[in-house]
Protein backbone atom coordinates (compact mmCIF):
# COMPACT_ATOMS: atom_id res chain seq x y z
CA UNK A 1 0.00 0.00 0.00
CA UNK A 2 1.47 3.08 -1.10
CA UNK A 3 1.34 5.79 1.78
CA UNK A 4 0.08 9.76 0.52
CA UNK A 5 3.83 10.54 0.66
CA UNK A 6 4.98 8.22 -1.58
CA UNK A 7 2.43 8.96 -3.59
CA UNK A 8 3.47 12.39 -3.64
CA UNK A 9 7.11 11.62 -4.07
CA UNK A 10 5.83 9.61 -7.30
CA UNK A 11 4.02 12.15 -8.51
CA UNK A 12 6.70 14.71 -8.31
CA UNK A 13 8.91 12.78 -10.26
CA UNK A 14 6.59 11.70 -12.73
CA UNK A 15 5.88 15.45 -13.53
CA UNK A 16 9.68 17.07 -13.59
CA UNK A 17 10.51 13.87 -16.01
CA UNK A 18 7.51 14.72 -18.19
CA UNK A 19 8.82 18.82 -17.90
CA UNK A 20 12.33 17.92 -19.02
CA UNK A 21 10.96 15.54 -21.89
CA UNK A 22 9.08 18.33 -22.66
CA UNK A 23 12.35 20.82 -23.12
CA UNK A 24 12.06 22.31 -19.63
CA UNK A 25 15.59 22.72 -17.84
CA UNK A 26 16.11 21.83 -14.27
CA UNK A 27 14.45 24.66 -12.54
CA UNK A 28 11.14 24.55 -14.65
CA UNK A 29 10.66 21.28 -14.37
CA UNK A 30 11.32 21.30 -10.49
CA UNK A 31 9.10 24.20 -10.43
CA UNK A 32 6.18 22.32 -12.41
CA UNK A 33 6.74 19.27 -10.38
CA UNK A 34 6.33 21.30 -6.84
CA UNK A 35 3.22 22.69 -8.97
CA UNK A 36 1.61 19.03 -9.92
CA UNK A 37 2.12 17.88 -6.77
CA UNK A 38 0.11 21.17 -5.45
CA UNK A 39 -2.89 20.40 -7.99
CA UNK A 40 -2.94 16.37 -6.67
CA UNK A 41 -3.46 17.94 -2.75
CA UNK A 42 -5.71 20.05 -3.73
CA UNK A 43 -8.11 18.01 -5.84
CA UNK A 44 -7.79 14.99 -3.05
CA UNK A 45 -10.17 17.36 -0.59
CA UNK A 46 -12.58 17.77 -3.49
CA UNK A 47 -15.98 16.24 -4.00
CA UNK A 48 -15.86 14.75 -7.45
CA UNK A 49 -17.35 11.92 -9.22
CA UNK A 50 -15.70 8.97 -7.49
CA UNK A 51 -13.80 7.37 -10.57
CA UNK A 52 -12.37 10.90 -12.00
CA UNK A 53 -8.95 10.01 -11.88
CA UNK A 54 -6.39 12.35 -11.17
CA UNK A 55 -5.28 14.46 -13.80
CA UNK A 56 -1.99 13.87 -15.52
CA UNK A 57 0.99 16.15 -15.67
CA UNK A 58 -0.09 16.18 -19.57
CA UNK A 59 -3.41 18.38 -18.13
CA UNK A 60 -2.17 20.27 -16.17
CA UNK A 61 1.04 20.97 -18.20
CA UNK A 62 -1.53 22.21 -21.09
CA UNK A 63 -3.99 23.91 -18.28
């Protein structure tokens, strides 16, 4: 079972490799990562339709 900081840590990384494969240097894609990460916490307090899954760096890198 994954615990909501691992989760996190996962998600960061997921997000600053997607930023650099999308041309970002270092600091961007840190910056976007600490950003994802940010949309994921915020979202997991919201009432949504159950299955929504979370949204991808792809969304929020185009939002």
């Amino acid at each position: 079972m994954q615990t909501t900081q691992n989760r996190a840590e996962l998600a960061h990384e997921q997000a600053f490799a997607f930023a650099l494969a999308q041309g970002s240097g270092r600091e961007r894609a840190e910056e976007f990562a600490g950003e994802y990460v940010n949309v994921l916490e915020d979202r997991a307090g919201e009432i949504r339709y159950p299955d929504a899954p979370a949204p991808t760096p792809e969304e929020v890198w185009i939002s």
